[in-house]
Protein backbone atom coordinates (compact mmCIF):
# COMPACT_ATOMS: atom_id res chain seq x y z
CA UNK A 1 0.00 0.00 0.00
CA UNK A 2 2.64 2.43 1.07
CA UNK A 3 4.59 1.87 -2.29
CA UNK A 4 1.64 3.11 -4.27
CA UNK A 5 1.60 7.03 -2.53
CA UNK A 6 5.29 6.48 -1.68
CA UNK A 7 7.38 7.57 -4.87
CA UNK A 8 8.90 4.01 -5.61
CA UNK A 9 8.68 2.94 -8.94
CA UNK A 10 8.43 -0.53 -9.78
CA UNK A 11 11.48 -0.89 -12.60
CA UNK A 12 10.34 -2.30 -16.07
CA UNK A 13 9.15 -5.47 -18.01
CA UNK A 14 10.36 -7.29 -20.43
CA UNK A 15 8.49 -9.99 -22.64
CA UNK A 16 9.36 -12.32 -26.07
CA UNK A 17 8.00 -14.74 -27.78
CA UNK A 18 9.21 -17.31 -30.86
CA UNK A 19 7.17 -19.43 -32.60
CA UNK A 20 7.74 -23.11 -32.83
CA UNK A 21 7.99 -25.22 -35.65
CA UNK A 22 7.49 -24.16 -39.79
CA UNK A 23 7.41 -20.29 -40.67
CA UNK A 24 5.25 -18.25 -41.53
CA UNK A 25 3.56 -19.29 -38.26
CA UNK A 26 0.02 -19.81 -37.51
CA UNK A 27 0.49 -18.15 -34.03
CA UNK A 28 -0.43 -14.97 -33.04
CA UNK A 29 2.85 -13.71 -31.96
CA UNK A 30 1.88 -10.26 -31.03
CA UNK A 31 -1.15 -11.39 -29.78
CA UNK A 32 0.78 -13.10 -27.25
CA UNK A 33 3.31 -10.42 -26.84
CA UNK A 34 0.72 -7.70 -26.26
CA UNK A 35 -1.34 -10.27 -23.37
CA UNK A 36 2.30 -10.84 -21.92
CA UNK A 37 3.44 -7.50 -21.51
CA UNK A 38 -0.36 -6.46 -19.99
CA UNK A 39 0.31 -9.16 -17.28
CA UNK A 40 3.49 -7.22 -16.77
CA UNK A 41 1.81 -3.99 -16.71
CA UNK A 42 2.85 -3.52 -12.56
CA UNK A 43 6.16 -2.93 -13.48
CA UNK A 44 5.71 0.14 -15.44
CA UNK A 45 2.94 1.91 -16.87
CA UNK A 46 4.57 5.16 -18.57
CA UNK A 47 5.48 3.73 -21.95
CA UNK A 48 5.60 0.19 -23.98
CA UNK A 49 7.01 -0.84 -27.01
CA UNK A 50 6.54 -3.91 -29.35
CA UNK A 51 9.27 -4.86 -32.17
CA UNK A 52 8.37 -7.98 -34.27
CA UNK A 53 10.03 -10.00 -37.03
CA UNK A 54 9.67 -12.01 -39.84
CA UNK A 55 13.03 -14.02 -38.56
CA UNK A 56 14.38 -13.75 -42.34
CA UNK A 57 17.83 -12.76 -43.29
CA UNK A 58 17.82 -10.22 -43.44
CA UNK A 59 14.78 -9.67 -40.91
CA UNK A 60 11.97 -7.36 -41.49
CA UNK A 61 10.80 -5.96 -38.26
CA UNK A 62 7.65 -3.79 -37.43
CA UNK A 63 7.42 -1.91 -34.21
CA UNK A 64 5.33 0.59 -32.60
CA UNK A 65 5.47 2.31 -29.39
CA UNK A 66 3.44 4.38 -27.34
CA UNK A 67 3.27 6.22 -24.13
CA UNK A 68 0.62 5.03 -21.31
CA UNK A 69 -0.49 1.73 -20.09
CA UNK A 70 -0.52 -0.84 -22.78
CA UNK A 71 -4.20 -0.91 -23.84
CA UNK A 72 -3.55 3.21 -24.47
CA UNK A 73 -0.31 2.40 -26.43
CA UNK A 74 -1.08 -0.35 -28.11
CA UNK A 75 -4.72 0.53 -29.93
CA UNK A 76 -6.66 -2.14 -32.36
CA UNK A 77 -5.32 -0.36 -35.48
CA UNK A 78 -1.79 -0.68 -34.40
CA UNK A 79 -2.28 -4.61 -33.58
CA UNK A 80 -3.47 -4.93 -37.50
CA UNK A 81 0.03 -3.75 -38.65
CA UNK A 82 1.92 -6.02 -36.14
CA UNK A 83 -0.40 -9.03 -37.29
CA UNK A 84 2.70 -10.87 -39.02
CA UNK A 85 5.80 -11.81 -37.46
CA UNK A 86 7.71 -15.35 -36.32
CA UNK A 87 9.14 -13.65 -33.31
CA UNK A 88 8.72 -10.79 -31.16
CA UNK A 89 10.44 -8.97 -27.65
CA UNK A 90 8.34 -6.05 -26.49
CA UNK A 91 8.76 -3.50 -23.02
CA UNK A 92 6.73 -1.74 -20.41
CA UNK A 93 8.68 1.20 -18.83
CA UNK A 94 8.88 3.00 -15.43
CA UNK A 95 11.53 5.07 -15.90
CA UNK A 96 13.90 4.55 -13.22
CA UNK A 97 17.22 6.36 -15.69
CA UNK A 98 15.96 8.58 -18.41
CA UNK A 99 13.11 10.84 -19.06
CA UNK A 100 9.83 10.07 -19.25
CA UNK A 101 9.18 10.85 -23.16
CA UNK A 102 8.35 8.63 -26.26
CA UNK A 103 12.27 8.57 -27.40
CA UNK A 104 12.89 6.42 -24.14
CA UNK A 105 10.33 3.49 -25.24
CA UNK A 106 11.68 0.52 -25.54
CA UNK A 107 12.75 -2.04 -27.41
CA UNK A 108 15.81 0.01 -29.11
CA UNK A 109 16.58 -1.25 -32.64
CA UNK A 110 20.10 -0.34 -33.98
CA UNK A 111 22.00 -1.23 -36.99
CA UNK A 112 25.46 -3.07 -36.20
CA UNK A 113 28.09 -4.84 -38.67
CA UNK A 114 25.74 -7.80 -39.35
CA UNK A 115 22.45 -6.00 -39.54
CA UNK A 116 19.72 -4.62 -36.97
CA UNK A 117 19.05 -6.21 -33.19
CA UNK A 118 16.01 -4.51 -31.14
CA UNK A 119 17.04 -4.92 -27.71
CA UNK A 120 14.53 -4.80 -24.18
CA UNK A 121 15.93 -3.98 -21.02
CA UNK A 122 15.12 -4.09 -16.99
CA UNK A 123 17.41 -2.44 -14.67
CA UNK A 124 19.68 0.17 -14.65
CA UNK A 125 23.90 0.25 -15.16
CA UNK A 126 25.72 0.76 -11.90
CA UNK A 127 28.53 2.01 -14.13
CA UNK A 128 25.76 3.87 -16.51
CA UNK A 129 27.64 7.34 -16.70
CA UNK A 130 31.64 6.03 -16.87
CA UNK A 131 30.17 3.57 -19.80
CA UNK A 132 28.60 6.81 -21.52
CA UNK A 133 31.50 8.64 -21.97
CA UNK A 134 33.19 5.53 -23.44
CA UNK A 135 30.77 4.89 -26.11
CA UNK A 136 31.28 8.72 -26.70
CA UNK A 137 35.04 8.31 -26.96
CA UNK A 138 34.93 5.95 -29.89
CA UNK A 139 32.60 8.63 -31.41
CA UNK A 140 28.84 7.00 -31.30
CA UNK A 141 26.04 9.77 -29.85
CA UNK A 142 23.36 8.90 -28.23
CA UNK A 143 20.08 9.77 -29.13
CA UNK A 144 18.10 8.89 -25.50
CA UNK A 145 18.98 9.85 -21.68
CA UNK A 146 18.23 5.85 -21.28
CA UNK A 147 21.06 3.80 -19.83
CA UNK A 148 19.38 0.62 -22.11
CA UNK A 149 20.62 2.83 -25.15
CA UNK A 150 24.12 2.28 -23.81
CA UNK A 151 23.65 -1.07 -23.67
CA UNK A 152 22.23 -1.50 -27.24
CA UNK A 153 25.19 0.38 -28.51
CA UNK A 154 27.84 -2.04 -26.63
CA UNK A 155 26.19 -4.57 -28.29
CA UNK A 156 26.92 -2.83 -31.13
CA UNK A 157 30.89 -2.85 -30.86
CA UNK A 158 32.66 -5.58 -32.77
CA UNK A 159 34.71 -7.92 -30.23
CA UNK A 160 38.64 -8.37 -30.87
CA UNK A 161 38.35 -11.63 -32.26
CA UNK A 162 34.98 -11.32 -34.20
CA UNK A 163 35.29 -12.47 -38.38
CA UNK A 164 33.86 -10.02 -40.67
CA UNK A 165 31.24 -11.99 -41.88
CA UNK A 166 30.05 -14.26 -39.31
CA UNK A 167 28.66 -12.14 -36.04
CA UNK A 168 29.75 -13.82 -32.54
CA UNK A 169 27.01 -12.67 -30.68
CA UNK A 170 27.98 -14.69 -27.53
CA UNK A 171 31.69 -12.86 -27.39
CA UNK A 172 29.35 -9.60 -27.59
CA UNK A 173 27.09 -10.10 -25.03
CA UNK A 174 30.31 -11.57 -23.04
CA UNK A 175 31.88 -7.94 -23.75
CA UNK A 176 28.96 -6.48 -22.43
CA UNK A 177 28.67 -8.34 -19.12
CA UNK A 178 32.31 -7.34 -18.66
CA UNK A 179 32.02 -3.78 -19.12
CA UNK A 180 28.85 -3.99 -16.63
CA UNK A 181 28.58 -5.58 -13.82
CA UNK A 182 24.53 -5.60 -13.03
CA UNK A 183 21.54 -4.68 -12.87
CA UNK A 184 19.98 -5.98 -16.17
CA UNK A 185 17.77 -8.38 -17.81
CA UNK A 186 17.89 -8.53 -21.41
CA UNK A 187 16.33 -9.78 -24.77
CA UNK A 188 18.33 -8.94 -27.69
CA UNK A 189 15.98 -10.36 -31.17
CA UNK A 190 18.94 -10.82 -34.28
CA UNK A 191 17.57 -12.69 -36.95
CA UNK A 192 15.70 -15.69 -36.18
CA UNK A 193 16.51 -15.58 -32.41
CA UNK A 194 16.02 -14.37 -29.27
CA UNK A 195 18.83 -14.41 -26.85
CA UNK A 196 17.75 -13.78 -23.10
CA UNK A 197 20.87 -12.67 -21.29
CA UNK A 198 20.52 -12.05 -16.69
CA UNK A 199 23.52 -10.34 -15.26
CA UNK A 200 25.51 -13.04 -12.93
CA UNK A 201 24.07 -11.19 -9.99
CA UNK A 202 20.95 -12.14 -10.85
CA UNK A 203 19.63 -9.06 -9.51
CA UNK A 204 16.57 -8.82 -11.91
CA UNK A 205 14.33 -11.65 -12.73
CA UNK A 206 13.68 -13.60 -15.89
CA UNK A 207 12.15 -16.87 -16.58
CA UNK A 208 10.95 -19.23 -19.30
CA UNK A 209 7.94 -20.71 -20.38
CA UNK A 210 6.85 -23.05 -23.03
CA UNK A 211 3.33 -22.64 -25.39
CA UNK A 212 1.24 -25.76 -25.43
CA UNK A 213 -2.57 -26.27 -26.82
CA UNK A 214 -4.52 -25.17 -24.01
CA UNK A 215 -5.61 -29.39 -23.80
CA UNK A 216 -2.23 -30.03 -22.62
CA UNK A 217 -1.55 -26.95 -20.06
CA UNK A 218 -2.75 -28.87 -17.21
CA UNK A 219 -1.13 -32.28 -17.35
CA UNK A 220 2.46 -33.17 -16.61
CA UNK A 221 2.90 -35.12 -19.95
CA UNK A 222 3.72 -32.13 -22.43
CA UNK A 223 6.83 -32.79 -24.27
CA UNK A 224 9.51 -30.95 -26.74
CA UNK A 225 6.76 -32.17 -29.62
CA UNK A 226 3.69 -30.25 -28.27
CA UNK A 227 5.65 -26.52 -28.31
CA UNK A 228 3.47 -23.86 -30.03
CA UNK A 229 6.51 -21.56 -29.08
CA UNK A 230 8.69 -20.78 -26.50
CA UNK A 231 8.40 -16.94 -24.01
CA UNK A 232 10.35 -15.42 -21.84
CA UNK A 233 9.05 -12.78 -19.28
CA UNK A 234 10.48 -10.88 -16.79
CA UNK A 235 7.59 -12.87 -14.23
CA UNK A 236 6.07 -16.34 -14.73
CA UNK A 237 2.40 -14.54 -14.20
CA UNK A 238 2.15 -13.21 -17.86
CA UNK A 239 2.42 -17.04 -18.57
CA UNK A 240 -0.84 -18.10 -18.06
CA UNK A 241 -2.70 -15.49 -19.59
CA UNK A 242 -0.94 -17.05 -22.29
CA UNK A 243 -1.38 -20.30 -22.14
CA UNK A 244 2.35 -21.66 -21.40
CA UNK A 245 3.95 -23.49 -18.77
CA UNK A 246 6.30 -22.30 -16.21
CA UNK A 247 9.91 -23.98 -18.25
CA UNK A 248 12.68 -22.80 -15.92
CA UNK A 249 14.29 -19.06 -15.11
CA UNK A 250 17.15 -18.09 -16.71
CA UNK A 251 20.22 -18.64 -14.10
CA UNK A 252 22.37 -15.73 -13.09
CA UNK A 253 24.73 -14.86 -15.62
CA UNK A 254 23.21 -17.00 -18.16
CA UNK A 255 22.87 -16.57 -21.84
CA UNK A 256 20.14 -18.49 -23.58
CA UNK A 257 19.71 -18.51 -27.42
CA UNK A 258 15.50 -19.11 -27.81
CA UNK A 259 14.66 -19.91 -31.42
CA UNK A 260 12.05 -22.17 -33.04
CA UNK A 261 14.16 -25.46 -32.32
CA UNK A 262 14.11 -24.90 -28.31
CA UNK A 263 16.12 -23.30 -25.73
CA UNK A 264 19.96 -23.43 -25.11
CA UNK A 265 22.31 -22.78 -22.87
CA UNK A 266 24.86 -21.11 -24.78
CA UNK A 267 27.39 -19.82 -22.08
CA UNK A 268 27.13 -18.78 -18.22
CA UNK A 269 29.23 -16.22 -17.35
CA UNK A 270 30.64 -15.85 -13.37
CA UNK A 271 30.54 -13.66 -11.06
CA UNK A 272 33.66 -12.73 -8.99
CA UNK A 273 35.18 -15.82 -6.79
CA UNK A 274 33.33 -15.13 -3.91
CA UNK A 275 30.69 -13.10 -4.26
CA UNK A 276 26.89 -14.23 -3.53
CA UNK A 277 23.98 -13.77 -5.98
CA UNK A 278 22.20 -10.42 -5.20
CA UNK A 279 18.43 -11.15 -6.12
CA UNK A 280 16.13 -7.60 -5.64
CA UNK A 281 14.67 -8.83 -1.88
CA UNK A 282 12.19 -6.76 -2.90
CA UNK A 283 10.84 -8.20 -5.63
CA UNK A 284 9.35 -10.92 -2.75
CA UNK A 285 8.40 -8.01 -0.81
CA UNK A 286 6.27 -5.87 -3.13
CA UNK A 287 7.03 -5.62 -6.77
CA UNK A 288 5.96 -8.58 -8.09
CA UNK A 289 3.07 -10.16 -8.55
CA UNK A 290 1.89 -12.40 -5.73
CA UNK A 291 1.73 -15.37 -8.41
CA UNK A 292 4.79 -15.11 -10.00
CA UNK A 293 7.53 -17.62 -8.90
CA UNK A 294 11.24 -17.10 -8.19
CA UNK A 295 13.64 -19.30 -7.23
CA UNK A 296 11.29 -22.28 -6.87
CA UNK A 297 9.20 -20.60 -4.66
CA UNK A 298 5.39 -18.19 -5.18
CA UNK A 299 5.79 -14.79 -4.18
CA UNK A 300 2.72 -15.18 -2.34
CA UNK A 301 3.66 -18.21 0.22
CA UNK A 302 6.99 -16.20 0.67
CA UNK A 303 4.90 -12.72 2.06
CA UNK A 304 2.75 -15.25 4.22
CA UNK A 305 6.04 -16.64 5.49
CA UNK A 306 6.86 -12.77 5.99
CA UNK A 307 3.94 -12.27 8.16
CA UNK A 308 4.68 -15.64 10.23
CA UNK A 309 8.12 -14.29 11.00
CA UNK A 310 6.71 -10.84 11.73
CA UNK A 311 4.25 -12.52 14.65
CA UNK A 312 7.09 -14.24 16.37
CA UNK A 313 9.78 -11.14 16.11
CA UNK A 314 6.86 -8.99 16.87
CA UNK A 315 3.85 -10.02 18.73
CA UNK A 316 0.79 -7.55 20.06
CA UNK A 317 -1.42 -8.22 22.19
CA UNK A 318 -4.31 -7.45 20.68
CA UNK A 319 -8.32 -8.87 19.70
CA UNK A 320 -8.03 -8.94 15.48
CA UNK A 321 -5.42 -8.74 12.39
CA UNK A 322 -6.30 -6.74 9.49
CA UNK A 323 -4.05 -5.07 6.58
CA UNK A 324 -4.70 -2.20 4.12
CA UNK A 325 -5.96 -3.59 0.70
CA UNK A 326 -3.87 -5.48 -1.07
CA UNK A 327 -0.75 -6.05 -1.40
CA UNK A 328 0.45 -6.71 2.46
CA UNK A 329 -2.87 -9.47 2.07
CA UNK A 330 -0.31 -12.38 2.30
CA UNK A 331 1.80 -10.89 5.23
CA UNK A 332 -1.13 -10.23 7.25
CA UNK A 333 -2.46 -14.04 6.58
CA UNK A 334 0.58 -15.32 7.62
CA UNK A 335 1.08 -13.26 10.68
CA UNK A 336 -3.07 -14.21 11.71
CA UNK A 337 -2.43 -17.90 11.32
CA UNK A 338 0.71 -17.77 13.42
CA UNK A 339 -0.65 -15.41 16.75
CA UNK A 340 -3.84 -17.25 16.36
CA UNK A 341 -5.41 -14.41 16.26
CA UNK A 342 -8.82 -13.94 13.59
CA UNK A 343 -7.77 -11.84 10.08
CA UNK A 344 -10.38 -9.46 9.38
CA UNK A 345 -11.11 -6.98 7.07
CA UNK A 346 -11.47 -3.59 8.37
CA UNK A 347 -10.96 -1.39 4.91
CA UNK A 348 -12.46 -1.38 1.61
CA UNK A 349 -11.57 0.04 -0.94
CA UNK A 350 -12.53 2.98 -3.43
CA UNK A 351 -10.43 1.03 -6.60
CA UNK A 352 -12.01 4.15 -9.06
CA UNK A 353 -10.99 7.03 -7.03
CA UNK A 354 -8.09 7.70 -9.25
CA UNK A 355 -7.03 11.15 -10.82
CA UNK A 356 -10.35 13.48 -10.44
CA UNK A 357 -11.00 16.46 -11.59
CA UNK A 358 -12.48 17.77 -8.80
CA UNK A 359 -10.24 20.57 -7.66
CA UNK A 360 -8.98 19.03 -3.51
CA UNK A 361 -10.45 22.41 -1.84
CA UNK A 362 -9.74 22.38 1.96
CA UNK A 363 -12.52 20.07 2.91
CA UNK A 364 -11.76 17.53 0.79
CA UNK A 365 -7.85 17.46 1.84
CA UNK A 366 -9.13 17.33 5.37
CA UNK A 367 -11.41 14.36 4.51
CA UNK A 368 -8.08 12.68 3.12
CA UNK A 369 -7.62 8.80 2.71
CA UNK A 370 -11.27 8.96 3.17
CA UNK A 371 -12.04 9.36 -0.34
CA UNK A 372 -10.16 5.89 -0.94
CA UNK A 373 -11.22 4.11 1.82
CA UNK A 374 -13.96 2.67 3.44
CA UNK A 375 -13.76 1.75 7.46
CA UNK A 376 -15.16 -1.42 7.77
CA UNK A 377 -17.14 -0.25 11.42
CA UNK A 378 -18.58 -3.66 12.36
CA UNK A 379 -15.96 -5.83 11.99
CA UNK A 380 -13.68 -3.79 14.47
CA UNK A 381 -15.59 -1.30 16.79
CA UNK A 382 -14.41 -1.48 20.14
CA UNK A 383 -11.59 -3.09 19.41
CA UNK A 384 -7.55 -3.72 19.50
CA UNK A 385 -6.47 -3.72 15.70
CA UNK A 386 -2.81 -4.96 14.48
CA UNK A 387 -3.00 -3.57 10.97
CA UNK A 388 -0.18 -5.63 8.65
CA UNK A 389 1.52 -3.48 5.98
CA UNK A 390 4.16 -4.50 3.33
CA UNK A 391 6.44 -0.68 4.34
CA UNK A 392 6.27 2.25 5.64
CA UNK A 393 8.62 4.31 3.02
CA UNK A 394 7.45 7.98 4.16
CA UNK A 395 4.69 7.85 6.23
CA UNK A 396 2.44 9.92 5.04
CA UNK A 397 -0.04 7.44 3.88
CA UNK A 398 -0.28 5.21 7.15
CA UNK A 399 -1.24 7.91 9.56
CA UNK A 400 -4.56 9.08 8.22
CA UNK A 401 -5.58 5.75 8.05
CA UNK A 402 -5.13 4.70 11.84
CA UNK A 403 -6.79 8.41 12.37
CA UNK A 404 -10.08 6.58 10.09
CA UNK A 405 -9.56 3.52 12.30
CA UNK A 406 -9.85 5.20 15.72
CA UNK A 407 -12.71 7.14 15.18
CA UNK A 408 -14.52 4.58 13.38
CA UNK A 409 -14.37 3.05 16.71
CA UNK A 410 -10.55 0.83 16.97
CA UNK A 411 -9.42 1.22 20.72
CA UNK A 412 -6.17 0.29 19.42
CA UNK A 413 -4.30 0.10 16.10
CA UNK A 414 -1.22 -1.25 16.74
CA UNK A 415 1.20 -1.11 13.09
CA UNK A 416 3.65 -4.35 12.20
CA UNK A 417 5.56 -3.85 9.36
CA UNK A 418 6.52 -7.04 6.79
CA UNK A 419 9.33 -6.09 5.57
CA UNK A 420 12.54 -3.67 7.40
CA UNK A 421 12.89 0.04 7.34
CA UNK A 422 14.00 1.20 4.01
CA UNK A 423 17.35 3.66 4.91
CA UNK A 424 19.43 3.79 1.45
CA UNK A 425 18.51 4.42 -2.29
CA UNK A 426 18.51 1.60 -4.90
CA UNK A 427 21.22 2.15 -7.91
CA UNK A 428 20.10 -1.27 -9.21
CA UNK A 429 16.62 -0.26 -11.10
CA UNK A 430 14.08 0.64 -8.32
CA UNK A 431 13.39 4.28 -8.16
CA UNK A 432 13.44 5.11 -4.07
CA UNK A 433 13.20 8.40 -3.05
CA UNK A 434 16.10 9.76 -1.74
CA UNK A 435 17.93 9.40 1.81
CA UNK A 436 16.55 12.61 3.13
CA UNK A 437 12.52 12.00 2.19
CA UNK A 438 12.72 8.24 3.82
CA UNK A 439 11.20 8.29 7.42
CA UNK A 440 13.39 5.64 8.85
CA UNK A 441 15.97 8.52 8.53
CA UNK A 442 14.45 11.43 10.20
CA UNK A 443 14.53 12.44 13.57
CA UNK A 444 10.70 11.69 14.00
CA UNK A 445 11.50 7.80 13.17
CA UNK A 446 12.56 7.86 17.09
CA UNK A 447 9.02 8.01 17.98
CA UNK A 448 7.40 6.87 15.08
CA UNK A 449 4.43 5.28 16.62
CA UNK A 450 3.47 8.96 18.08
CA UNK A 451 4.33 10.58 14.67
CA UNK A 452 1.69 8.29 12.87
CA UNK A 453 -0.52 7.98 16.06
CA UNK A 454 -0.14 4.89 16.78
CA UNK A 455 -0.21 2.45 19.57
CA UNK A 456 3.08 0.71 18.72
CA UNK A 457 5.23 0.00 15.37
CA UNK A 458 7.58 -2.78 15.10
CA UNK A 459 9.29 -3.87 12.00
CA UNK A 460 10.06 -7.17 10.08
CA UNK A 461 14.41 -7.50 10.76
CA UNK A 462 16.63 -7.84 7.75
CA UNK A 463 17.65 -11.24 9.19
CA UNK A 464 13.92 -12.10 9.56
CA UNK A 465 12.83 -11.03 6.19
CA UNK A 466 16.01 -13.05 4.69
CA UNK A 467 15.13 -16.06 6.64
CA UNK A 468 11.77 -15.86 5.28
CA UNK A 469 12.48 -15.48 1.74
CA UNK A 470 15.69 -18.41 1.57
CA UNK A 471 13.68 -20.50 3.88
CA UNK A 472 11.55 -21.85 0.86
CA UNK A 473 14.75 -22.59 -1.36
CA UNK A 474 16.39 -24.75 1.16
CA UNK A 475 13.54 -26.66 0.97
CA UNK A 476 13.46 -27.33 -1.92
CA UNK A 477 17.01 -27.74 -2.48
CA UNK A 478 16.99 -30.33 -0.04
CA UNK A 479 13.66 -31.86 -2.15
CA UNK A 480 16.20 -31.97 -5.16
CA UNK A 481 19.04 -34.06 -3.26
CA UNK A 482 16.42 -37.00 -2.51
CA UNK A 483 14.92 -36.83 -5.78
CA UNK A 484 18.28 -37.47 -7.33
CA UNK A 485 21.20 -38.66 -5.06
CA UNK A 486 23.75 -37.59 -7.85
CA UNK A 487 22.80 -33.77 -7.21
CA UNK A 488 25.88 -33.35 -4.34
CA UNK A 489 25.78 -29.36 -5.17
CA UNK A 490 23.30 -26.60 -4.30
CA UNK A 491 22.98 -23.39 -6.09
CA UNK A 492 24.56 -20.73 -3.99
CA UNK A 493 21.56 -18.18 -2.63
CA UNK A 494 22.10 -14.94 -2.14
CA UNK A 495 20.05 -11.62 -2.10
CA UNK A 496 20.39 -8.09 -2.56
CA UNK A 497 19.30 -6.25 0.47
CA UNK A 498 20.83 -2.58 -0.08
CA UNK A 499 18.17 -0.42 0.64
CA UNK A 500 17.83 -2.10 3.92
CA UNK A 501 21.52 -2.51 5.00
CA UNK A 502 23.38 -0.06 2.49
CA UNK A 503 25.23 -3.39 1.62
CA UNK A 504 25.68 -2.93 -2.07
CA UNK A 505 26.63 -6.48 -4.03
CA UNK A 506 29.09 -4.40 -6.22
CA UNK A 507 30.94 -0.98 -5.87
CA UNK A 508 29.36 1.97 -7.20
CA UNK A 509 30.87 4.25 -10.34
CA UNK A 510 29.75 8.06 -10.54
């Protein structure tokens, strides 16, 4: 809830698609590119762009962009003109580096040695102004204030050891992870494939799934020979709006070639001896959708395991659980089932209160969160309410709602927090606001539970939330070694928890 009136901007999306089997295909590719990226639409709503192609060589492609959500961008009469195409990657933008303006939209196509690549990008460049001065110095200029540009143009460079005639686009996207450390994602369409690339952090996600007939999407028995096509997402929740199957994700530092004969491994690059993965913890915590799956594990059992932890680190003695609608839901389940205590509702919501254009005269800013919620009078009257919320980023949101509470009749409200006070910015592709607007570093945070008015505020520790989150992949790690005895190793775990800790996984460039 807090995110939404907070500032923080939930990175981008990325989404592809490649037809199986003969070409010209019989599938709708941007059909399914269009229904993936609106399942994706959370991550950013300020812009989207679609690039298809006919996957000859050379490739004609046919893109279109737009600002707005994807419905806005992407009208009926556009869809007619993207109609044919074997493959696709398309992009919905919150613009974490870069202006918000139609020049930004993603994909980027460029022209290289060996012909055009559209490229789709989530994250943002640690190193994103030392790398623009280098592009600069071998005399490219860049058209966008987008660090993704930067990244289409180091695609761009021919590597040392590169033929004329015969592109080595694994030495290119090699070059590029060397030059960059993290945060990205990437799709990069050449010709007749699509090559997903995730930076050997890990630090944004990116998974696989496979297109079946809709008779075979809910039985175990699907094989290579049933493939309509093959997508890749930035979360498994655009998959079944789709009609695929969850395949795999695509491993930290991993480069997969996707083309209409399958999916390969073509290279994995490391990450410094030593150093952990650094998975966004916050993808868990908020930005993703609560049916999307990382790591093995739903996003919504890990925020239920959230709320568990949160009721032993932080119990309250109070008479009912309740959260503000929606997204701290799955905390505030976990933390009722673990106090024993009953979940209620005690908000709804006003979901079409959106921009008005009413003019917010003094009485309606005094009425405040009352024009988007409901109190729920019944259900809690009289009394002692522990309301459940996902973070607390500036506060201003929380504290008119425990005012609604109390005089809708709460003797109590009593606020535990899911996840740990946010204290640093996020270089990595999440737009926090900076050090100085975040209320776990003002003076007020001392006494937070008078600044908001409430009865007492506790917060979800790092080491809790961690616990939570890596608690579900040991599990099934473990699951893995019985299933097969020969598995000895497990994938290393790690997390990225810098906002919380100021613990960055690599150092920063300026």
């Amino acid at each position: 809830m807090e995110f939404e009136e907070s500032g923080i901007g939930e990175e981008c999306g990325v989404f592809g698609c490649v037809a199986a089997g003969e070409w010209p295909t019989q599938l709708e590719v941007a059909q399914v590119l269009t229904l993936g990226l609106v399942a994706l639409q959370h991550r950013g709503q300020e812009s989207a762009g679609i690039v298809l192609s006919n996957g000859a060589s050379p490739p004609t492609y046919t893109a279109h962009k737009g600002m707005g959500l994807v419905s806005t961008a992407f009208p009926p009469e556009a869809l007619m003109k993207l109609r044919y195409g074997n493959l696709g990657i398309c992009h919905t933008r919150y613009s974490t580096t870069g202006i918000s303006e139609l020049q930004n939209c993603q994909p980027f196509v460029v022209d290289t040695l060996h012909g055009q690549i559209a490229v789709a990008h989530n994250g943002e460049l640690v190193n994103a102004h030392a790398l623009r001065k280098k592009v600069m110095r071998h005399g490219v200029g860049l058209s966008t204030s987008s660090d993704s540009e930067l990244i289409t143009q180091l695609l761009a460079f021919t590597p040392p050891m590169e033929e004329l005639d015969a592109p080595d686009w694994v030495a290119r996207i090699k070059n590029l992870m060397t030059e960059t450390p993290t945060s990205y994602s990437l799709l990069v369409m050449y010709k007749d494939v699509i090559y997903a690339v995730r930076d050997p952090y890990g630090n944004r996600p990116l998974c696989i799934g496979q297109l079946v007939p809709i008779s075979k999407l809910h039985s175990s028995g699907s094989g290579e020979e049933d493939t309509e096509g093959w997508v890749v997402s930035s979360e498994s929740c655009s998959f079944q709006s789709i009609g695929a199957k969850y395949y795999r994700e695509v491993l930290p530092g991993e480069i997969v070639q996707i083309s209409k004969h399958g999916v390969k491994t073509l290279s994995v690059v490391p990450r410094p001896e030593g150093d952990l993965p650094a998975f966004c913890i916050f993808e868990y915590v908020y930005f993703a959708r609560p049916d999307s799956i990382f790591e093995g594990q739903m996003v919504y059992t890990v925020r239920q395991r959230c709320g568990r932890q949160l009721a032993i680190e932080a119990p309250t003695d109070a008479d009912v659980v309740s959260t503000v609608p929606e997204s701290a839901t799955p905390a505030a389940l976990g933390y009722a089932q673990q106090s024993g205590l009953p979940y209620i509702e005690v908000l709804c919501k006003n979901r079409y209160v959106g921009r008005t254009f009413i003019q917010p005269n003094t009485r309606l800013r005094q009425l405040g969160v009352a024009k988007k919620f409901g109190a729920l009078t019944d259900n809690f009257a009289g009394k002692r309410v522990v309301l459940i919320d996902d973070s607390i980023v500036r506060g201003n949101t929380i504290a008119p709602i425990i005012k609604l509470l109390k005089e809708a009749g709460a003797t109590e409200v009593h606020i535990r927090v899911a996840s740990p006070p946010i204290r640093f910015p996020c270089y990595m592709g999440i737009n926090i606001p900076t050090k100085e607007e975040l209320i776990a570093n003002k003076p007020e945070f001392q006494d937070i539970a008078g600044h908001i008015g409430a009865a007492s505020v506790q917060y979800l520790t790092v080491e809790g939330l961690v616990t939570a989150v890596q608690q579900g992949i040991s599990s099934l790690q473990e699951k893995d070694k019985m299933i097969s005895s020969s598995n000895k190793t497990s994938r290393r775990v790690g997390h990225c928890t810098a906002c919380l800790t100021g613990k960055y996984p690599v150092e920063l460039e300026w």
